[in-house]
Protein backbone atom coordinates (compact mmCIF):
# COMPACT_ATOMS: atom_id res chain seq x y z
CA UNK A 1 64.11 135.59 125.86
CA UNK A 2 64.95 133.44 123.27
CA UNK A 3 63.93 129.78 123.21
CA UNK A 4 64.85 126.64 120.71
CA UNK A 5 62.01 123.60 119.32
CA UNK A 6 63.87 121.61 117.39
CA UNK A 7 65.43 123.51 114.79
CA UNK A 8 62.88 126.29 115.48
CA UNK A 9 64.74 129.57 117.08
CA UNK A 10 62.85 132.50 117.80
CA UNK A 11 63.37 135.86 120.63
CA UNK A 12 59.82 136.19 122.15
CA UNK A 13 58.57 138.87 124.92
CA UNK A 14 57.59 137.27 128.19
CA UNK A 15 54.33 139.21 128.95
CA UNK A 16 53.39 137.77 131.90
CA UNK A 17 54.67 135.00 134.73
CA UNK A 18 53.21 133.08 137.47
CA UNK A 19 53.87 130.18 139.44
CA UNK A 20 52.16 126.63 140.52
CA UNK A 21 52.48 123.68 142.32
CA UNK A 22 53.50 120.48 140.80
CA UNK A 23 51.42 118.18 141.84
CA UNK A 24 53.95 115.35 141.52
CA UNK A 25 56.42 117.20 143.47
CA UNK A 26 55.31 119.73 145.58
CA UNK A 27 57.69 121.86 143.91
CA UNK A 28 57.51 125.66 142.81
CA UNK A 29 56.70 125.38 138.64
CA UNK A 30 57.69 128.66 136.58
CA UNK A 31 54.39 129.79 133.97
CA UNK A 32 54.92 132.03 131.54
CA UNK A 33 53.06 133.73 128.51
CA UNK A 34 55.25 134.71 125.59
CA UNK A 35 54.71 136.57 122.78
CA UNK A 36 57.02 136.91 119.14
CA UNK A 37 56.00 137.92 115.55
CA UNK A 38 56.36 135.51 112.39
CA UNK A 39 57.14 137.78 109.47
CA UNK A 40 57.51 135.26 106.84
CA UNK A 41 55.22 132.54 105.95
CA UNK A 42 57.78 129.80 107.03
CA UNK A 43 58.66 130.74 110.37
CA UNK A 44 54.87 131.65 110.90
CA UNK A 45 54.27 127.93 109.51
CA UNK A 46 57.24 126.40 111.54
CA UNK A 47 55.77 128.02 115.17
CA UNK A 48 52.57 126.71 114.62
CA UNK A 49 53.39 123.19 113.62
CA UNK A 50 56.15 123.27 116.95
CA UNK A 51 53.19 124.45 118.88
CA UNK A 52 51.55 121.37 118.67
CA UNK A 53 54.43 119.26 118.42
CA UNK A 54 55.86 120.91 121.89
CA UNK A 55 52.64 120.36 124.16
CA UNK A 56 54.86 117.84 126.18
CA UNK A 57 58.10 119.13 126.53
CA UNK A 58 60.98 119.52 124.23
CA UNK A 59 61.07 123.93 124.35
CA UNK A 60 64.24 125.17 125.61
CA UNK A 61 64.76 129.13 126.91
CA UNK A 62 68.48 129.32 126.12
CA UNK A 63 71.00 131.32 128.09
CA UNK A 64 73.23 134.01 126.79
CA UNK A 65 75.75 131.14 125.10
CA UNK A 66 72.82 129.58 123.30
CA UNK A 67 72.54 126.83 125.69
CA UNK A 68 69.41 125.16 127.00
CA UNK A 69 68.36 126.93 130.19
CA UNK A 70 65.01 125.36 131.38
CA UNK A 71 62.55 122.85 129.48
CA UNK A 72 58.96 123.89 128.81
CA UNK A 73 56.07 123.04 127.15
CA UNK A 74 53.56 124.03 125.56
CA UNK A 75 49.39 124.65 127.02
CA UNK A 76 47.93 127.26 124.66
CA UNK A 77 49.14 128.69 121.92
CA UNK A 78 47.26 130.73 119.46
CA UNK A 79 48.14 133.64 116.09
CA UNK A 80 46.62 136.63 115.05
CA UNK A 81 46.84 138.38 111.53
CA UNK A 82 48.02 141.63 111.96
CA UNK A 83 48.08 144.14 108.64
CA UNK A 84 46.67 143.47 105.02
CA UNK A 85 48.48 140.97 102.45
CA UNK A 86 51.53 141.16 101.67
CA UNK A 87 52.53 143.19 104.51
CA UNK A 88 51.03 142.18 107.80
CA UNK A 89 52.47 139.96 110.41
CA UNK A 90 51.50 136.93 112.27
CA UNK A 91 51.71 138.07 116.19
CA UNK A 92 52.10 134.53 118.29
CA UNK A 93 51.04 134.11 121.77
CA UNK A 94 52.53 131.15 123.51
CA UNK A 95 51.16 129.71 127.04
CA UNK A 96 54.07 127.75 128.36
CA UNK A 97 54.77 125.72 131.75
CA UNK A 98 58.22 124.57 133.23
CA UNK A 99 58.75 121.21 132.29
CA UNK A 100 59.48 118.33 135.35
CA UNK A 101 61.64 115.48 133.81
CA UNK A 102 61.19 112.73 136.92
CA UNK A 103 63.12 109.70 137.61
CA UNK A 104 61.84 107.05 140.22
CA UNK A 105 65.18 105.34 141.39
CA UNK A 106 63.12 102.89 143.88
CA UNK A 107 59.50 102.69 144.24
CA UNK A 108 58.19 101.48 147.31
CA UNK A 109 54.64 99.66 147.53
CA UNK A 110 53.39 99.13 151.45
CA UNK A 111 56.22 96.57 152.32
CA UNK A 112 57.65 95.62 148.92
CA UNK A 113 60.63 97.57 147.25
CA UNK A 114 61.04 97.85 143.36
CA UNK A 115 63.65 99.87 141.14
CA UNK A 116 62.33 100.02 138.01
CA UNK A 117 64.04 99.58 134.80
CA UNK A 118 60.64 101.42 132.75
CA UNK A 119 58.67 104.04 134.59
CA UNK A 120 56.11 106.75 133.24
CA UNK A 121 53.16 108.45 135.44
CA UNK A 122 51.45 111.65 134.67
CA UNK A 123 48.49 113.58 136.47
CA UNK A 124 44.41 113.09 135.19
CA UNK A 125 42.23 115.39 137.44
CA UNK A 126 44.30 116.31 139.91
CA UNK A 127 45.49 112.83 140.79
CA UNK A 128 48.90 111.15 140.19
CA UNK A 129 48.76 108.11 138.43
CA UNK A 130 52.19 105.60 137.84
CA UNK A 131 53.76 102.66 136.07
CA UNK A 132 56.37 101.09 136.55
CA UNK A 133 58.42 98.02 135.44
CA UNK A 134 61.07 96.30 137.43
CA UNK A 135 62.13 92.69 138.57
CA UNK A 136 60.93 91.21 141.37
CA UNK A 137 61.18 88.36 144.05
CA UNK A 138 59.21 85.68 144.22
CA UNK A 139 57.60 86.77 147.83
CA UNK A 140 57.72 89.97 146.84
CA UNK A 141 55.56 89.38 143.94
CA UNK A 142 53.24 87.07 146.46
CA UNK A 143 52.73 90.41 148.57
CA UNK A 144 52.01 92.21 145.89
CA UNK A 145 48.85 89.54 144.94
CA UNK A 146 47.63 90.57 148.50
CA UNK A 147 47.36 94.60 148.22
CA UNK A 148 44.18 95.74 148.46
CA UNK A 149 43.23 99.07 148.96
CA UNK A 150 44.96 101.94 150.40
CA UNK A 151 48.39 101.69 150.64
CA UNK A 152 51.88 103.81 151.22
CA UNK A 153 53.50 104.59 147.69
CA UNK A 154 57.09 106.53 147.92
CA UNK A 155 58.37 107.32 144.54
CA UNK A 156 62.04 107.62 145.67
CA UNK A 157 64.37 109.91 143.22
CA UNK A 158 61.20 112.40 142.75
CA UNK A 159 60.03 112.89 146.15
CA UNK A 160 60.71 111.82 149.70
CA UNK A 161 56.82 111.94 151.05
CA UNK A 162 54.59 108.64 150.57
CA UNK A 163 51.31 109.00 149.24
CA UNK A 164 48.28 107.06 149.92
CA UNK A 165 47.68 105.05 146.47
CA UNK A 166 46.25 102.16 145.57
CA UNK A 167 47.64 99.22 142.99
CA UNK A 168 45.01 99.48 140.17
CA UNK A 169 46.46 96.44 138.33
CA UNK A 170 49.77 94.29 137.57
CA UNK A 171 50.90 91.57 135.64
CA UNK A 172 53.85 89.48 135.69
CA UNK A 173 55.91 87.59 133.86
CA UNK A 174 59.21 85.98 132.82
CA UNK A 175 62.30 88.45 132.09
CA UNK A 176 65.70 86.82 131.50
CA UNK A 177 66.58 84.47 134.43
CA UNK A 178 64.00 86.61 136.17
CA UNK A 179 60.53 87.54 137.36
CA UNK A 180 59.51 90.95 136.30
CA UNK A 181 56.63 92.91 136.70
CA UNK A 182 54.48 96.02 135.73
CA UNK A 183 52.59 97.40 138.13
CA UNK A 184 50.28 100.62 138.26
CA UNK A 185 48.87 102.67 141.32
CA UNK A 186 46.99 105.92 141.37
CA UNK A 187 45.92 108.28 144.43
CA UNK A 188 43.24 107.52 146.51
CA UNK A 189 40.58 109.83 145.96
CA UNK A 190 36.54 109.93 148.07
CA UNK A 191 34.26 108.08 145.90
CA UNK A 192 31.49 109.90 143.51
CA UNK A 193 28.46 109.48 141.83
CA UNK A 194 27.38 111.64 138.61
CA UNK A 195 25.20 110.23 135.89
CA UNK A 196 27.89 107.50 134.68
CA UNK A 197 27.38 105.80 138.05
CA UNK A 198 30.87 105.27 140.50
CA UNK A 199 34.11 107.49 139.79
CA UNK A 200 37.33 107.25 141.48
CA UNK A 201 37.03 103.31 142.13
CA UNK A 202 34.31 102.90 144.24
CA UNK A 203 32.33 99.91 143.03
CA UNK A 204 35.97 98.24 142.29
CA UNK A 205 37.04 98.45 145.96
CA UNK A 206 33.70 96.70 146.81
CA UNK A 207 34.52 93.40 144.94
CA UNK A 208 38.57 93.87 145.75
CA UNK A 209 37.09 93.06 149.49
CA UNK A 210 36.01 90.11 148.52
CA UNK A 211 38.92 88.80 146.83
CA UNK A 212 40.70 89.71 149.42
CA UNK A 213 38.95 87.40 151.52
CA UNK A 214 39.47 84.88 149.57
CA UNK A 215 42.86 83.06 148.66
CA UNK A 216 41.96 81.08 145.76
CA UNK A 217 40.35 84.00 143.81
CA UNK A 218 43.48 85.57 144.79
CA UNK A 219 45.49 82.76 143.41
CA UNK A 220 43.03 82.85 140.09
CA UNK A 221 43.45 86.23 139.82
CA UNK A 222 47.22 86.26 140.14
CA UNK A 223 47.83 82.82 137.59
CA UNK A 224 45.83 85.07 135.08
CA UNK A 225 47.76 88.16 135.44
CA UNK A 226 50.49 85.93 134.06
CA UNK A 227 52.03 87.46 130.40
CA UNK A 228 53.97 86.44 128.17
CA UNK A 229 56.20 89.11 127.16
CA UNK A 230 56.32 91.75 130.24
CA UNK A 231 58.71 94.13 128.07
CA UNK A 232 56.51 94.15 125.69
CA UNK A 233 54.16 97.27 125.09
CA UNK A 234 55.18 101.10 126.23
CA UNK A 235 53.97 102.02 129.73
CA UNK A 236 52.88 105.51 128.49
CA UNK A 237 51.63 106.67 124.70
């Protein structure tokens, strides 16, 4: 197969293939581990500094024109020596996994309806987490002060099937003529306990029933959520 990084082109031997579940999508992800030899110091230099470079996306297999095929990127990658100076070779092994490129046309939070104009999530242990930026009604953005706990999320555009999520924070803000927000949910997962105390929210949920309870800390809570500039940092580093 031959794949492009940047200006990087190299014909590497796929060596073995496998296949997971996204767990943003449900859908059928291609895995691969590839193999190619870097005869010359440049090349050898050039695949390990793409290597790193590549570990979010941006490899392309190509087809027969020369054409990207199929994104990847990079989870492992690792050289061996092979020969005595001048003459050996660097032999490359390559880990790589199909790349998903998602786009949330509408996001829908219990009741309220966004499309976002700025939207980023990613996966930390096995759990979904999102972002998104969009405008938003006035009564919309009153619901969204009162969601607590778990609610329905559908990321429309990327899948079809709500997931039970919570809103982990917002803020709001002036954007144009407009209200905008930012607004960030992650799955619900069972609380646990290890040695740092709480994981997966559980303390948090405690005090979010007492706000909840309670509509001037909700009002406090909302009038401080208040920013400036809501365009104004990246939703995902």
């Amino acid at each position: 197969m031959k794949f492009r990084a940047g200006e990087f082109e190299f014909t590497a031997s796929v060596v073995e293939s496998g296949q997971l579940d996204s767990p943003q999508t449900g859908n059928t992800l291609q895995l691969l581990t590839i193999q190619f030899r870097a005869q010359k110091a440049g090349v050898h230099e050039s695949a390990v500094t793409e290597a790193l470079q590549r570990q979010a996306g941006g490899l392309y297999s190509l087809d027969d024109a020369d054409q990207p095929e199929m994104e990847w990127r990079v989870r492992e990658s690792n050289w061996t020596y092979v020969g005595t100076e001048p003459w050996g070779v660097n032999h490359h092994v390559w880990r790589i996994e199909q790349v998903e490129r998602l786009e949330c046309t509408r996001l829908v939070i219990a009741s309220i309806s966004l499309e976002p104009y700025d939207y980023a999530e990613n996966v930390a242990d096995g759990r979904v987490r999102l972002a998104a930026r969009a405008l938003i009604s006035e009564a919309d953005l009153s619901t969204l002060s009162h969601v607590f706990g778990a609610v329905d999320v559908t990321r429309l555009g990327i899948s079809d099937t709500a997931r039970r999520m919570r809103v982990s924070g917002y803020v709001w803000g002036e954007s144009a003529d407009a209200l905008a927000v930012v607004v960030a949910c992650e799955d619900v997962a069972e609380p646990r306990v290890t040695v740092d105390g709480f994981r997966n929210g559980a303390s948090g949920e405690e005090l979010e029933d007492l706000i909840a309870a309670n509509e001037d800390l909700i009002g406090r809570r909302h009038a401080r959520r208040h920013v400036a500039d809501v365009d104004a940092w990246r939703l995902m580093e």
